[in-house]
C-alpha atoms as a PDB file:
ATOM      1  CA  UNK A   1      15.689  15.482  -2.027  1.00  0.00           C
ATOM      2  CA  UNK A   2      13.571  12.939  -1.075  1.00  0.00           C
ATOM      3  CA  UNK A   3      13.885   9.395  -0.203  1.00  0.00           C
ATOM      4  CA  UNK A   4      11.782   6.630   1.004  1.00  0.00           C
ATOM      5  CA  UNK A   5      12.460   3.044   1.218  1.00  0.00           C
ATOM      6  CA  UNK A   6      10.278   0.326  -0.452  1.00  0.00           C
ATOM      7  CA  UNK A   7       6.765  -0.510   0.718  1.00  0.00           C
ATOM      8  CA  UNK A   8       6.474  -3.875   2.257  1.00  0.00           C
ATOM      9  CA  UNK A   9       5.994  -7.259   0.080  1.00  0.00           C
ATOM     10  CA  UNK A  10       4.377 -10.483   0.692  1.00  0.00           C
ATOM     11  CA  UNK A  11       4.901 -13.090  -1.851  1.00  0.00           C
ATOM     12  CA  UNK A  12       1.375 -15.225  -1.700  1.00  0.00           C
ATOM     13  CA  UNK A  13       0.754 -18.915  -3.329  1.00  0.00           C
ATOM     14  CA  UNK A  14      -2.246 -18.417  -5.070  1.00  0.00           C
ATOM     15  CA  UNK A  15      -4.124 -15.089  -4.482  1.00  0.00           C
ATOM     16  CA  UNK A  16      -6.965 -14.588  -7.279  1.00  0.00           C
ATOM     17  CA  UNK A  17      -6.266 -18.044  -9.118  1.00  0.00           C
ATOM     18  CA  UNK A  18      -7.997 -19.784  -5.688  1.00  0.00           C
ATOM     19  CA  UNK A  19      -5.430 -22.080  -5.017  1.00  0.00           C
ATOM     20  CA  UNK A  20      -5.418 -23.060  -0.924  1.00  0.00           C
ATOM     21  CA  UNK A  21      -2.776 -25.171  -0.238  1.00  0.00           C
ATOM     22  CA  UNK A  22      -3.607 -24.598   3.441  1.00  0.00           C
ATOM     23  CA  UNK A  23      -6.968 -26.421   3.135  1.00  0.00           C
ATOM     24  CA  UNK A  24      -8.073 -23.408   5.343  1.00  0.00           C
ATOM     25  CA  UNK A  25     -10.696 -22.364   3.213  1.00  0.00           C
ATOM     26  CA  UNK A  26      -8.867 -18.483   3.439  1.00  0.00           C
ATOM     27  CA  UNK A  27      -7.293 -18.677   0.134  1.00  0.00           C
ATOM     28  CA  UNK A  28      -4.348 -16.383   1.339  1.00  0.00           C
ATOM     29  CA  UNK A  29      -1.795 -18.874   1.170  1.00  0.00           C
ATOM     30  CA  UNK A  30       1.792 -17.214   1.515  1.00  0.00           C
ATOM     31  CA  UNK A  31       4.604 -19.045  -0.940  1.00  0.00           C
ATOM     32  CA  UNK A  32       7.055 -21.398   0.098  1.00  0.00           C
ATOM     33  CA  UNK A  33      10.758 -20.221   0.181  1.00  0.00           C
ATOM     34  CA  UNK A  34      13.652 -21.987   0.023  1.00  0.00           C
ATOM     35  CA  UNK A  35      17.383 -21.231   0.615  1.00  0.00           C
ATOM     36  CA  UNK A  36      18.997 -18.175  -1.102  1.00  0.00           C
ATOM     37  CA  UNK A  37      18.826 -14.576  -1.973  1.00  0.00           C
ATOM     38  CA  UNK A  38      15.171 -13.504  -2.851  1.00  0.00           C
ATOM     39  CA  UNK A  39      16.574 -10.758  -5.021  1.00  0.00           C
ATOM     40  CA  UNK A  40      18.509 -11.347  -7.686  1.00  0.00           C
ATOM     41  CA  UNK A  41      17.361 -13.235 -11.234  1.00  0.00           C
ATOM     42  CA  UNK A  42      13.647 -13.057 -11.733  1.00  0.00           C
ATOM     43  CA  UNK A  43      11.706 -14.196 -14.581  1.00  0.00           C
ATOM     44  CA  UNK A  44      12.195 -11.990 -17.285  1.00  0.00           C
ATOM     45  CA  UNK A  45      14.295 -13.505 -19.169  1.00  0.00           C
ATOM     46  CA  UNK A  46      14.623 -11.724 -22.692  1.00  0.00           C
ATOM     47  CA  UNK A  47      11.551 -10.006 -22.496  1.00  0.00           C
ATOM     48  CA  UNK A  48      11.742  -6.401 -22.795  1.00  0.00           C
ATOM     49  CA  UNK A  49      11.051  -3.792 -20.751  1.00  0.00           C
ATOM     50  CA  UNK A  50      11.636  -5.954 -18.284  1.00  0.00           C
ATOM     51  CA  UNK A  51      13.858  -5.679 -14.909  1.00  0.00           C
ATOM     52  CA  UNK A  52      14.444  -8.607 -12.939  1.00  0.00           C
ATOM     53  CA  UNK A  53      13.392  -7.800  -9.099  1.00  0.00           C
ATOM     54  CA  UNK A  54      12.606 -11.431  -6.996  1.00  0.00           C
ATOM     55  CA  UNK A  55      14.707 -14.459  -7.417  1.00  0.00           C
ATOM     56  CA  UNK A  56      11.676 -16.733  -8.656  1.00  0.00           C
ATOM     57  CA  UNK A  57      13.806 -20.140  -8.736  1.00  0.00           C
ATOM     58  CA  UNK A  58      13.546 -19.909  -5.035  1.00  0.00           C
ATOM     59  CA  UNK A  59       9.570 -19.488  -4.280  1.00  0.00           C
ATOM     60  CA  UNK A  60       7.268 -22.296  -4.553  1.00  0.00           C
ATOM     61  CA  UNK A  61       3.774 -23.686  -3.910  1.00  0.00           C
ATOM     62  CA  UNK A  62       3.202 -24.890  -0.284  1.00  0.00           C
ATOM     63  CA  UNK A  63       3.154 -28.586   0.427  1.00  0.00           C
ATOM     64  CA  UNK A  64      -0.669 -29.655   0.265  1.00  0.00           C
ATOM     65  CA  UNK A  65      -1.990 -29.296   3.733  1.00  0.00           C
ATOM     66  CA  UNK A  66       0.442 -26.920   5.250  1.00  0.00           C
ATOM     67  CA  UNK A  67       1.290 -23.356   5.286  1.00  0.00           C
ATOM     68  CA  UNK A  68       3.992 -21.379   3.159  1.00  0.00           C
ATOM     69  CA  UNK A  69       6.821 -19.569   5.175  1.00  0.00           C
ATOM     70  CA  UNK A  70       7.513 -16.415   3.633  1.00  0.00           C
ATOM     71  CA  UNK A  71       6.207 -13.953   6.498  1.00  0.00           C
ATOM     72  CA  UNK A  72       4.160 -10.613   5.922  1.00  0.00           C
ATOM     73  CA  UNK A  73       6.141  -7.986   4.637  1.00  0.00           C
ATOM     74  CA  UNK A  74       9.368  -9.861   4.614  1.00  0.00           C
ATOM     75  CA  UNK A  75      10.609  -8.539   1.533  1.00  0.00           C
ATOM     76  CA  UNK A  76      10.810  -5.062   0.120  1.00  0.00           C
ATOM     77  CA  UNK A  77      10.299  -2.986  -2.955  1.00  0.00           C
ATOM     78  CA  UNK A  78      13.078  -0.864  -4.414  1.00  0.00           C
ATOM     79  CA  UNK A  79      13.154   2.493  -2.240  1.00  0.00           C
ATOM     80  CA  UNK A  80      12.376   5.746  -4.436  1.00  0.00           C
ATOM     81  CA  UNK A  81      15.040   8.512  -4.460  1.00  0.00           C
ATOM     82  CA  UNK A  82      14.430  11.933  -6.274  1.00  0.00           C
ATOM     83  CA  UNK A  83      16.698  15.248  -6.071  1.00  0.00           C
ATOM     84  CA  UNK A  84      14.825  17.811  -7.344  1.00  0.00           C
ATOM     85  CA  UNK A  85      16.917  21.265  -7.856  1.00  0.00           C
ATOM     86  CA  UNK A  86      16.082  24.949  -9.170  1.00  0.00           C
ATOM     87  CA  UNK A  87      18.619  27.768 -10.685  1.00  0.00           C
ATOM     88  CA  UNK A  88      17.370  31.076 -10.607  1.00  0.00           C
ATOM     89  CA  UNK A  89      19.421  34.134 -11.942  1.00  0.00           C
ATOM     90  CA  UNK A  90      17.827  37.514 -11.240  1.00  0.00           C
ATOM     91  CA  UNK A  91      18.724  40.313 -13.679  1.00  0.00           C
ATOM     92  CA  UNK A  92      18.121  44.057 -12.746  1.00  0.00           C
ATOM     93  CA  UNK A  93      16.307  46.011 -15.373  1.00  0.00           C
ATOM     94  CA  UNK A  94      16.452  49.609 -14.106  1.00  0.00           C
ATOM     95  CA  UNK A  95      15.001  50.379 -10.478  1.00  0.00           C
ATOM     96  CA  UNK A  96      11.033  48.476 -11.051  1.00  0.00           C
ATOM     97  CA  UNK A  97      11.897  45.768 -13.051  1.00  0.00           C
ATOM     98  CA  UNK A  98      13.029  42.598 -12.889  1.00  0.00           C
ATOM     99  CA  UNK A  99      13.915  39.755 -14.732  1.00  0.00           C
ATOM    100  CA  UNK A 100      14.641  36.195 -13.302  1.00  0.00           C
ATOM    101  CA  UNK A 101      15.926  33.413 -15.302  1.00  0.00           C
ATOM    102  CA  UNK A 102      15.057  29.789 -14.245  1.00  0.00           C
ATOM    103  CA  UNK A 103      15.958  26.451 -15.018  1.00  0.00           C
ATOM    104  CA  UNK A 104      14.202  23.386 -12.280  1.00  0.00           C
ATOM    105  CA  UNK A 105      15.026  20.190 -12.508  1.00  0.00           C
ATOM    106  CA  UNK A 106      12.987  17.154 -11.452  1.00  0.00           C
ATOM    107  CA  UNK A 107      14.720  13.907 -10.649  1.00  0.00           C
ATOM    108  CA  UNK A 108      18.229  15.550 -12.029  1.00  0.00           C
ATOM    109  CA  UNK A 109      20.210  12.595 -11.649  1.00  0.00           C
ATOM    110  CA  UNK A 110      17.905  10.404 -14.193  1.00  0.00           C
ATOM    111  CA  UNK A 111      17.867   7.463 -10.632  1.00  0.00           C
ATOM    112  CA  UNK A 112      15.591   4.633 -11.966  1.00  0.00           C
ATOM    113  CA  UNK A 113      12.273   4.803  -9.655  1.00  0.00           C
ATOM    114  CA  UNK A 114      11.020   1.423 -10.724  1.00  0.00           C
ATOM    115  CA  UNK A 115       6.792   1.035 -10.017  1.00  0.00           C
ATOM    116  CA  UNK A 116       5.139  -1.525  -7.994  1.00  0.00           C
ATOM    117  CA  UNK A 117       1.815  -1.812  -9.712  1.00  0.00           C
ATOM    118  CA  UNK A 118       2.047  -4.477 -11.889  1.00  0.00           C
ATOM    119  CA  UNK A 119      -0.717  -7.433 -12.551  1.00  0.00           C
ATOM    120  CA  UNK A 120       0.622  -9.507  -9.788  1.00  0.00           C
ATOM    121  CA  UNK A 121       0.325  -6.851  -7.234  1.00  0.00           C
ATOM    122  CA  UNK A 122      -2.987  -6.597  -5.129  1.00  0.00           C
ATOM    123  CA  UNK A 123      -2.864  -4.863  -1.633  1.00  0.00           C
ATOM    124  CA  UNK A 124       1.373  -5.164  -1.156  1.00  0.00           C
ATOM    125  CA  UNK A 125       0.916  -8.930  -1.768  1.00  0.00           C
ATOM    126  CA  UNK A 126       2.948 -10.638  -5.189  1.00  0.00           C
ATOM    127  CA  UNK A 127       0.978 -13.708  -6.581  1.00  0.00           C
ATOM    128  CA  UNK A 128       3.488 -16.416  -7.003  1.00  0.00           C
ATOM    129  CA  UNK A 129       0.864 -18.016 -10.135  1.00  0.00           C
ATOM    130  CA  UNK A 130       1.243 -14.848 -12.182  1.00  0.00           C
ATOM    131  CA  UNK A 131       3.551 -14.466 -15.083  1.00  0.00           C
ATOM    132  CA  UNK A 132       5.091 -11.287 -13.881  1.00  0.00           C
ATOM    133  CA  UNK A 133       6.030 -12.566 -10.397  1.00  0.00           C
ATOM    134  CA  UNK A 134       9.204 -10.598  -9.815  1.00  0.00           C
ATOM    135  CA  UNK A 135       9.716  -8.606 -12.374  1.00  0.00           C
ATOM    136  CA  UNK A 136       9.141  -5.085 -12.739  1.00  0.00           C
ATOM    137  CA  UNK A 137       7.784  -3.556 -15.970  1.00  0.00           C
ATOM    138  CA  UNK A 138       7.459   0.270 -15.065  1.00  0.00           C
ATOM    139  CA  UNK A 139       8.845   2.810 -13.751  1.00  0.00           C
ATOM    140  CA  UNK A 140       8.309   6.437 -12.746  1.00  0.00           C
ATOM    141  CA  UNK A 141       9.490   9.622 -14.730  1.00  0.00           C
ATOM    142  CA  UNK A 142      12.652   9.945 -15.883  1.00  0.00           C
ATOM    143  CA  UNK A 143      14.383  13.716 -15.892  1.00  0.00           C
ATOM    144  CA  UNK A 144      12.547  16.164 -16.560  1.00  0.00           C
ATOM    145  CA  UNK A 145      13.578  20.140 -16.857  1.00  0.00           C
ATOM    146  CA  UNK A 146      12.143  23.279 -17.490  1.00  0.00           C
ATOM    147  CA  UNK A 147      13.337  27.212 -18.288  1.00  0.00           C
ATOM    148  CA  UNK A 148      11.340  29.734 -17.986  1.00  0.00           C
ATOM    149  CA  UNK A 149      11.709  33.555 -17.701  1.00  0.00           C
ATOM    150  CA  UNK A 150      10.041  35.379 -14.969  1.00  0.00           C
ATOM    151  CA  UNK A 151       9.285  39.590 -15.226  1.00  0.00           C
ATOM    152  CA  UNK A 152       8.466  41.005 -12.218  1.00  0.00           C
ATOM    153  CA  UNK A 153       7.148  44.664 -12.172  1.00  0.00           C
END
């Protein structure tokens, strides 16, 4: 089994369209966020495969001349869980043979492991000006199984 917890997210005002809001000169403005849950309905909408991650309604653009206050790493992506299992039957076939039977399973329970690397994704950081800001469009693999038989001699 293995589980992990999302990597850290920082939701960013402008990062490659050169937007600074700041007037810093850094161009690694974070976004503004209002009141509400930042999870929830994103911006998908009816487009398909699509999975709505980050509440977009409540992330803005920073005032001209100030700083956004989403913090670093304030927000998380969804955790990844996996079980991964094995069944192995051994059959005798006379006193130097053997013959084992086996069926592995990889991510048995079919859990949804969603992927963070989407367009608006550099370096843990989501640009607020792309048109994929919180959505999430992939995702890992889904079940997968294999037999096999196994002669030992």
């Amino acid at each position: 089994m293995t589980a992990q917890t999302g990597r850290p997210l920082t939701a960013m005002s402008g990062l490659s369209s050169g937007s600074d809001m700041s007037q810093t000169g850094l161009g690694r403005d974070r976004a503004f966020r209002t009141n509400g849950n930042a999870y929830g309905s994103g911006g998908c909408g009816t487009t398909a495969p699509c999975v709505d991650f980050l509440n977009v309604g409540i992330f803005s653009q920073p005032v001209v001349g100030t700083f956004g206050n989403v913090g670093k790493g304030s927000l998380r992506w969804p955790g990844y869980y996996s079980w991964d299992m094995g069944f192995f039957k051994d059959i005798k076939a006379g006193e130097r043979y053997r013959i084992q039977l086996r069926g592995e399973f990889f991510n048995i329970f079919n859990r949804v492991n969603f992927k963070d690397t989407t367009a608006s994704i550099v370096d843990g950081m989501a640009n607020l000006n792309q048109r994929t800001f919180g959505t999430l469009r992939n995702a890992l693999d889904p079940r997968i199984g294999q037999l096999a038989v196994k002669v030992f001699f």
